[in-house]
N, C-alpha and C. Protein backbone atom coordinates (compact mmCIF):
# COMPACT_ATOMS: atom_id res chain seq x y z
N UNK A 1 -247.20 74.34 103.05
CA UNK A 1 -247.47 73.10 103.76
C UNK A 1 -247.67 71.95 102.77
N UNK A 2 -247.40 70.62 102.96
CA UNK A 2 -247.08 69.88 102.58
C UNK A 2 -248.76 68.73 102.44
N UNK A 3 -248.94 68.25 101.42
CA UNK A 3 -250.31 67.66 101.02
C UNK A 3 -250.28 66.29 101.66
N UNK A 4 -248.94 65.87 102.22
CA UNK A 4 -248.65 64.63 102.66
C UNK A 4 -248.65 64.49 103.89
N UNK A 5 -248.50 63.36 105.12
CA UNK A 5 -248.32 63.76 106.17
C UNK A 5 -246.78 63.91 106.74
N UNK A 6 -246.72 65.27 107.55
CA UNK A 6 -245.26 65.85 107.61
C UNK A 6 -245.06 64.30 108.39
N UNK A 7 -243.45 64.14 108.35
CA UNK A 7 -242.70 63.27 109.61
C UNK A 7 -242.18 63.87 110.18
N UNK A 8 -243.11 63.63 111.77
CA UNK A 8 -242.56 64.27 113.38
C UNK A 8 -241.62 63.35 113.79
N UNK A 9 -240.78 63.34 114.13
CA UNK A 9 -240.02 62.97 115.35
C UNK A 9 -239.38 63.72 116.49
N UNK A 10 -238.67 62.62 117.40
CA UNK A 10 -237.79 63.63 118.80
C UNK A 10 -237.26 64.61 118.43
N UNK A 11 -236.47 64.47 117.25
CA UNK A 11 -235.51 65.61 116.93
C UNK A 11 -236.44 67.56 116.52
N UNK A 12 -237.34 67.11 115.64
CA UNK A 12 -238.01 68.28 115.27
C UNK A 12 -239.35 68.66 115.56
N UNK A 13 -239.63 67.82 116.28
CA UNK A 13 -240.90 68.43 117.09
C UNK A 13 -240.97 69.45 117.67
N UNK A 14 -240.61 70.12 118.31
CA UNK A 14 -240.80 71.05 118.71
C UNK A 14 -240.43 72.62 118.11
N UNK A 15 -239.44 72.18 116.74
CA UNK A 15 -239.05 72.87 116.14
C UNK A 15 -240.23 73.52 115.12
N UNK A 16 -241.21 72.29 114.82
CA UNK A 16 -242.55 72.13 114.21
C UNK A 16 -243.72 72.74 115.22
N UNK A 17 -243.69 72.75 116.21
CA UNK A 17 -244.55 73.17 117.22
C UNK A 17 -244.33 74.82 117.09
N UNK A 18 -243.20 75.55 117.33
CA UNK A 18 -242.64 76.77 117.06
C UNK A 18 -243.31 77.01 115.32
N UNK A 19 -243.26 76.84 114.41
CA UNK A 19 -243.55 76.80 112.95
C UNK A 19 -244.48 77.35 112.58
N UNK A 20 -245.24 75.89 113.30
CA UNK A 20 -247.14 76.34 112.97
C UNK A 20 -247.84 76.89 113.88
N UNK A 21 -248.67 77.32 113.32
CA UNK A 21 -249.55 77.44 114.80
C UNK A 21 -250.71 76.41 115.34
N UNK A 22 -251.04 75.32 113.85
CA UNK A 22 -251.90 74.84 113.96
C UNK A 22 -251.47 73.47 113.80
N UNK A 23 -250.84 72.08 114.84
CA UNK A 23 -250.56 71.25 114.32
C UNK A 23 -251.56 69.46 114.88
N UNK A 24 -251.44 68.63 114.16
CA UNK A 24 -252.26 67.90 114.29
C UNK A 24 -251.01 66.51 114.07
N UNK A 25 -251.21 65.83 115.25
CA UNK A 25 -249.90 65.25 115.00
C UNK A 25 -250.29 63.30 115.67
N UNK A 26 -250.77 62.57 114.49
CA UNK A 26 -251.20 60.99 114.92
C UNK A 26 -250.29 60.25 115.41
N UNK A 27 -249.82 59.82 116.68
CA UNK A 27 -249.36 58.89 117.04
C UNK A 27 -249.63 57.54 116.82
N UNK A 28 -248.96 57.25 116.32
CA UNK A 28 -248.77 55.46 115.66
C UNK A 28 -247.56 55.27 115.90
N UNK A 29 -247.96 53.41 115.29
CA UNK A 29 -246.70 52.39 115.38
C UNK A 29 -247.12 51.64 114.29
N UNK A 30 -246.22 50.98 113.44
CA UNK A 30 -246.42 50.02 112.10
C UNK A 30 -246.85 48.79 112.83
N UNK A 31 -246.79 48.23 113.81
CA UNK A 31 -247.29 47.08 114.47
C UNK A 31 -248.63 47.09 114.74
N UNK A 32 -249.15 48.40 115.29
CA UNK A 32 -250.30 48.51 115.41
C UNK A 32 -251.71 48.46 114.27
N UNK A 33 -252.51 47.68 114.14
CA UNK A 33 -253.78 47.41 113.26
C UNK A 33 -254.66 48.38 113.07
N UNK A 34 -255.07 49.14 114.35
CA UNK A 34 -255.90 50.35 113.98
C UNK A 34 -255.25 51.51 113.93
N UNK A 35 -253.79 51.86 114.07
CA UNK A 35 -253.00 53.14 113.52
C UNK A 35 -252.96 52.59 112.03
N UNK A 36 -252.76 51.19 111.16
CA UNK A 36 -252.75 51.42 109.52
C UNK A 36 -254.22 51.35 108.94
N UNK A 37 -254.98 51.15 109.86
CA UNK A 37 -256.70 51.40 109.19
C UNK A 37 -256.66 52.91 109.10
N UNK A 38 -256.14 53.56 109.83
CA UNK A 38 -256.43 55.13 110.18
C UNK A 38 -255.13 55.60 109.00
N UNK A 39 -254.48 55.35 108.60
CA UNK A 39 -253.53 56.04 107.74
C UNK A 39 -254.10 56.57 106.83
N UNK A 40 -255.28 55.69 105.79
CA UNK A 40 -255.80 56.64 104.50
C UNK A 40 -256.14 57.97 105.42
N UNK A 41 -256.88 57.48 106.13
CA UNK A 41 -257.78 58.90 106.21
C UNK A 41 -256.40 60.42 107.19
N UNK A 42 -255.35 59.69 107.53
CA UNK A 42 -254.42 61.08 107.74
C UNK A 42 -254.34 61.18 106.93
N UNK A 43 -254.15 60.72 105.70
CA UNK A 43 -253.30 61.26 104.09
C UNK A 43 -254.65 62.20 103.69
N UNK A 44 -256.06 61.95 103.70
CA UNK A 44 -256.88 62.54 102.81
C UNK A 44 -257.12 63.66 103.80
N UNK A 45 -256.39 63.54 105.11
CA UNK A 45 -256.75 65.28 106.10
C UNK A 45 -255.47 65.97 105.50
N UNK A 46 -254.87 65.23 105.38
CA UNK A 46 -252.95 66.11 104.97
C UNK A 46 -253.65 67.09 103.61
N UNK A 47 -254.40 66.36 103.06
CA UNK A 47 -254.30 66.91 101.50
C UNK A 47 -255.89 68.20 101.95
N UNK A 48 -256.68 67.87 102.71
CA UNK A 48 -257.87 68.92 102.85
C UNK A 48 -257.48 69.88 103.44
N UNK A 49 -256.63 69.75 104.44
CA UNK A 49 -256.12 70.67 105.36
C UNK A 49 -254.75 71.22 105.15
N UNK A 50 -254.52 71.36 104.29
CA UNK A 50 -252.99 71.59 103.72
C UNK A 50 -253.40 72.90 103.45
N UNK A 51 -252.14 73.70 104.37
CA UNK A 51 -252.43 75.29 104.34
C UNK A 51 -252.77 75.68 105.27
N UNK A 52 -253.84 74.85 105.74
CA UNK A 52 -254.40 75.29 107.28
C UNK A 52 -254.04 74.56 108.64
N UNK A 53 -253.81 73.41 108.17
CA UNK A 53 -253.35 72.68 109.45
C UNK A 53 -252.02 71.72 108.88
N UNK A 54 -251.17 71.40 109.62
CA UNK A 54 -250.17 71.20 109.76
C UNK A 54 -250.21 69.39 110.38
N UNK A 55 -250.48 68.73 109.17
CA UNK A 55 -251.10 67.39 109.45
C UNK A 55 -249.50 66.13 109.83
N UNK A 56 -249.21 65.55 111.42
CA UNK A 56 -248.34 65.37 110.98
C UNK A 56 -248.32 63.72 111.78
N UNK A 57 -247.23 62.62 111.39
CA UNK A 57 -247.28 61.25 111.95
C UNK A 57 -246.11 61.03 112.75
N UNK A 58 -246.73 60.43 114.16
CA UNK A 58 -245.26 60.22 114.74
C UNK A 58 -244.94 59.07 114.88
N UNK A 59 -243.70 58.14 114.90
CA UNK A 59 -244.08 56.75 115.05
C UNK A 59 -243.31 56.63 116.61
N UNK A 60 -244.27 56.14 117.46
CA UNK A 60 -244.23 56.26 118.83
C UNK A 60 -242.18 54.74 119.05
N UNK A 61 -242.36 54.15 118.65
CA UNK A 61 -241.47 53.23 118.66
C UNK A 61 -239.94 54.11 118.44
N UNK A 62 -240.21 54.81 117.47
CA UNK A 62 -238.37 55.63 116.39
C UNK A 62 -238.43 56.88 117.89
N UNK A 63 -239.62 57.28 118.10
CA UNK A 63 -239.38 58.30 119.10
C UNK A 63 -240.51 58.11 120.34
N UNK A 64 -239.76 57.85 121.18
CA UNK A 64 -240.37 57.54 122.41
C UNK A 64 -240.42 58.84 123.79
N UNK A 65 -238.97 59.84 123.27
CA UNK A 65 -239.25 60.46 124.10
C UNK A 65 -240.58 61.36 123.77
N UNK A 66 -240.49 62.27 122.73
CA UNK A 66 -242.13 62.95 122.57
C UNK A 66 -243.40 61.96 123.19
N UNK A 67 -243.35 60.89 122.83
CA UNK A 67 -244.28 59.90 123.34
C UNK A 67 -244.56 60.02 124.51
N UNK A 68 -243.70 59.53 125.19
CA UNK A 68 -243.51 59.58 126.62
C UNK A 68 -243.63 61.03 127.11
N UNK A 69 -243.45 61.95 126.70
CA UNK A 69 -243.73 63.56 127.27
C UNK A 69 -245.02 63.62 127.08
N UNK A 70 -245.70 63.36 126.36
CA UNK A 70 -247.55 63.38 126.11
C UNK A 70 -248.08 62.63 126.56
N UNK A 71 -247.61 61.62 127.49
CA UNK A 71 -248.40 60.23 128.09
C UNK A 71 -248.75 59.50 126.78
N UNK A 72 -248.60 59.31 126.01
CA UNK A 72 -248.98 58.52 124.83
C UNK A 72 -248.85 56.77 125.13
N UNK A 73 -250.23 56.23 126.04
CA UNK A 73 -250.10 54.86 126.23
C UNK A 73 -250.83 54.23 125.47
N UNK A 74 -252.06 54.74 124.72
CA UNK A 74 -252.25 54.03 123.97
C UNK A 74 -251.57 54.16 122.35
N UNK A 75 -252.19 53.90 121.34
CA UNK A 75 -252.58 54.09 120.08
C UNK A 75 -253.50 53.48 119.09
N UNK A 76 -253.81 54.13 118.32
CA UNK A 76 -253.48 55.76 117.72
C UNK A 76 -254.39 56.43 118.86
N UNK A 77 -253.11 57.80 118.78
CA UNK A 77 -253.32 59.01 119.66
C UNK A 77 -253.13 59.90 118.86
N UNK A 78 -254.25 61.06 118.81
CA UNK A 78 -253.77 62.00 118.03
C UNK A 78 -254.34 63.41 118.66
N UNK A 79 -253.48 64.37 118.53
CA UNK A 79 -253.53 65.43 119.11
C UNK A 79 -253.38 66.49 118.24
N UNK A 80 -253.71 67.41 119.11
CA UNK A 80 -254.07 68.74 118.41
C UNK A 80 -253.25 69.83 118.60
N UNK A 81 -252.18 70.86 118.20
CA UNK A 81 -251.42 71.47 118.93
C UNK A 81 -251.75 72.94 118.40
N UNK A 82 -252.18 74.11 119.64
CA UNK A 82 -252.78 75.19 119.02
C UNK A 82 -251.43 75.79 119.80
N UNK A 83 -251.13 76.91 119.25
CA UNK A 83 -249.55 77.46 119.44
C UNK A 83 -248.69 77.51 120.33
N UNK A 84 -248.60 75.95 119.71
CA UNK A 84 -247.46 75.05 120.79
C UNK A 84 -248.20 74.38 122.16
N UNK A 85 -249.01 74.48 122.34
CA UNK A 85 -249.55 73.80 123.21
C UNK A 85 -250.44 72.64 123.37
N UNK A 86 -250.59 71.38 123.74
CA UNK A 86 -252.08 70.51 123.32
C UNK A 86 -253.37 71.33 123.35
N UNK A 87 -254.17 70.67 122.62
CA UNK A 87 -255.16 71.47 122.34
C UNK A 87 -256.40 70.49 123.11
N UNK A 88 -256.40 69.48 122.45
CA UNK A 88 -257.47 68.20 122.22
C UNK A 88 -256.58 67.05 122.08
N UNK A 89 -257.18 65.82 122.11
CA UNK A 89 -256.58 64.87 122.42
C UNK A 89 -257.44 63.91 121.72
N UNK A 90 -257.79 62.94 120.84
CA UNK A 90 -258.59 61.72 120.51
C UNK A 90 -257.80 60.54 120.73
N UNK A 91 -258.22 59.43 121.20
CA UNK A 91 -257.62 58.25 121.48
C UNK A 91 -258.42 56.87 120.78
N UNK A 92 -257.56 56.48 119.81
CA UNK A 92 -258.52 55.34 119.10
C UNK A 92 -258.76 55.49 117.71
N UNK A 93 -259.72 54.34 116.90
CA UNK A 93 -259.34 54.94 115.93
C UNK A 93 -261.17 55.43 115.87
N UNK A 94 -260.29 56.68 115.07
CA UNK A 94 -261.94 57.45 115.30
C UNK A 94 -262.29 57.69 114.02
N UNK A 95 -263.36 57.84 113.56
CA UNK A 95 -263.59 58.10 112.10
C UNK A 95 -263.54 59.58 111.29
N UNK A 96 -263.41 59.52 110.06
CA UNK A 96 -262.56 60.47 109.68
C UNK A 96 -263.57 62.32 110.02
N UNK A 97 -264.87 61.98 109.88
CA UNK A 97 -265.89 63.39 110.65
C UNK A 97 -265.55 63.56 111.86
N UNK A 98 -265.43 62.58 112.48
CA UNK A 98 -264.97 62.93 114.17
C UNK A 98 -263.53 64.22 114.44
N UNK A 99 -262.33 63.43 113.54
CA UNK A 99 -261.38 64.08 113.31
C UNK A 99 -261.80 65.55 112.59
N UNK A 100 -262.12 65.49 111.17
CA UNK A 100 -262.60 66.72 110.70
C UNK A 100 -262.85 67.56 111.44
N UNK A 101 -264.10 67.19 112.58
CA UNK A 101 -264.93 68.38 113.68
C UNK A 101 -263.72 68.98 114.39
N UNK A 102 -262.78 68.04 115.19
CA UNK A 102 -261.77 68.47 115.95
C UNK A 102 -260.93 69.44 115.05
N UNK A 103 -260.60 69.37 114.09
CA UNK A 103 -259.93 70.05 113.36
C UNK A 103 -260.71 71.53 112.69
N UNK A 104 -261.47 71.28 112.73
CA UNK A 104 -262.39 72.68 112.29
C UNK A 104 -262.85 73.73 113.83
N UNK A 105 -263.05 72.53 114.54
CA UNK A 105 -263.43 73.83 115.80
C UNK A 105 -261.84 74.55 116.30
N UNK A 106 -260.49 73.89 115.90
CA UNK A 106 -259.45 74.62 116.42
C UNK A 106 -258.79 75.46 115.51
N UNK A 107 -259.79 75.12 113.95
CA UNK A 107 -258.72 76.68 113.22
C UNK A 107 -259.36 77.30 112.89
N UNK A 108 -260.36 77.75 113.81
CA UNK A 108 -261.59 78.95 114.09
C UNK A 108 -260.84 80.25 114.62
């Protein structure tokens, strides 16, 4: 697994969902203000959780259908995918312990 955050899109999402078992996947847009406040802190989960979770960015704009299959109306949305399925859901930008917790109670 990769220390960076993977790039999800329409095409391999689900191919990525099949992969891992454990994926964590932030919905953003480059327009959006609180999806680039929230970027350090995906990069510093990519690099803690590398190995264990499968840290990955989607940009809701390049791919709309995944978007649109998850209800994804706001952003940042970020979800949790335990084998292949949503897990959890956070909406907003949340701080980086909030995320951590979510991520530790699902690769229990």
């Amino acid at each position: 697994m990769s220390t960076e955050p993977f790039h999800v899109t329409d095409s391999n999402f689900e191919d990525t969902l099949k992969k891992n078992k454990l994926v964590f996947v932030d919905f953003w847009a480059n327009w959006c203000g609180p999806c680039r406040a929230l970027a350090p802190t995906i990069v510093e989960l990519a690099k803690e959780y590398s190995g264990k979770v499968l840290i990955g960015k989607l940009d809701v704009d390049e791919n709309p259908v995944t978007a649109g299959k998850f209800q994804v109306f706001s952003i940042p949305t970020m979800i949790v995918f335990k084998d292949g399925k949503e897990a959890e859901r956070l909406v907003g930008l949340c701080p980086k312990n909030k995320i951590a917790e979510t991520l530790q109670k699902h690769s229990m």
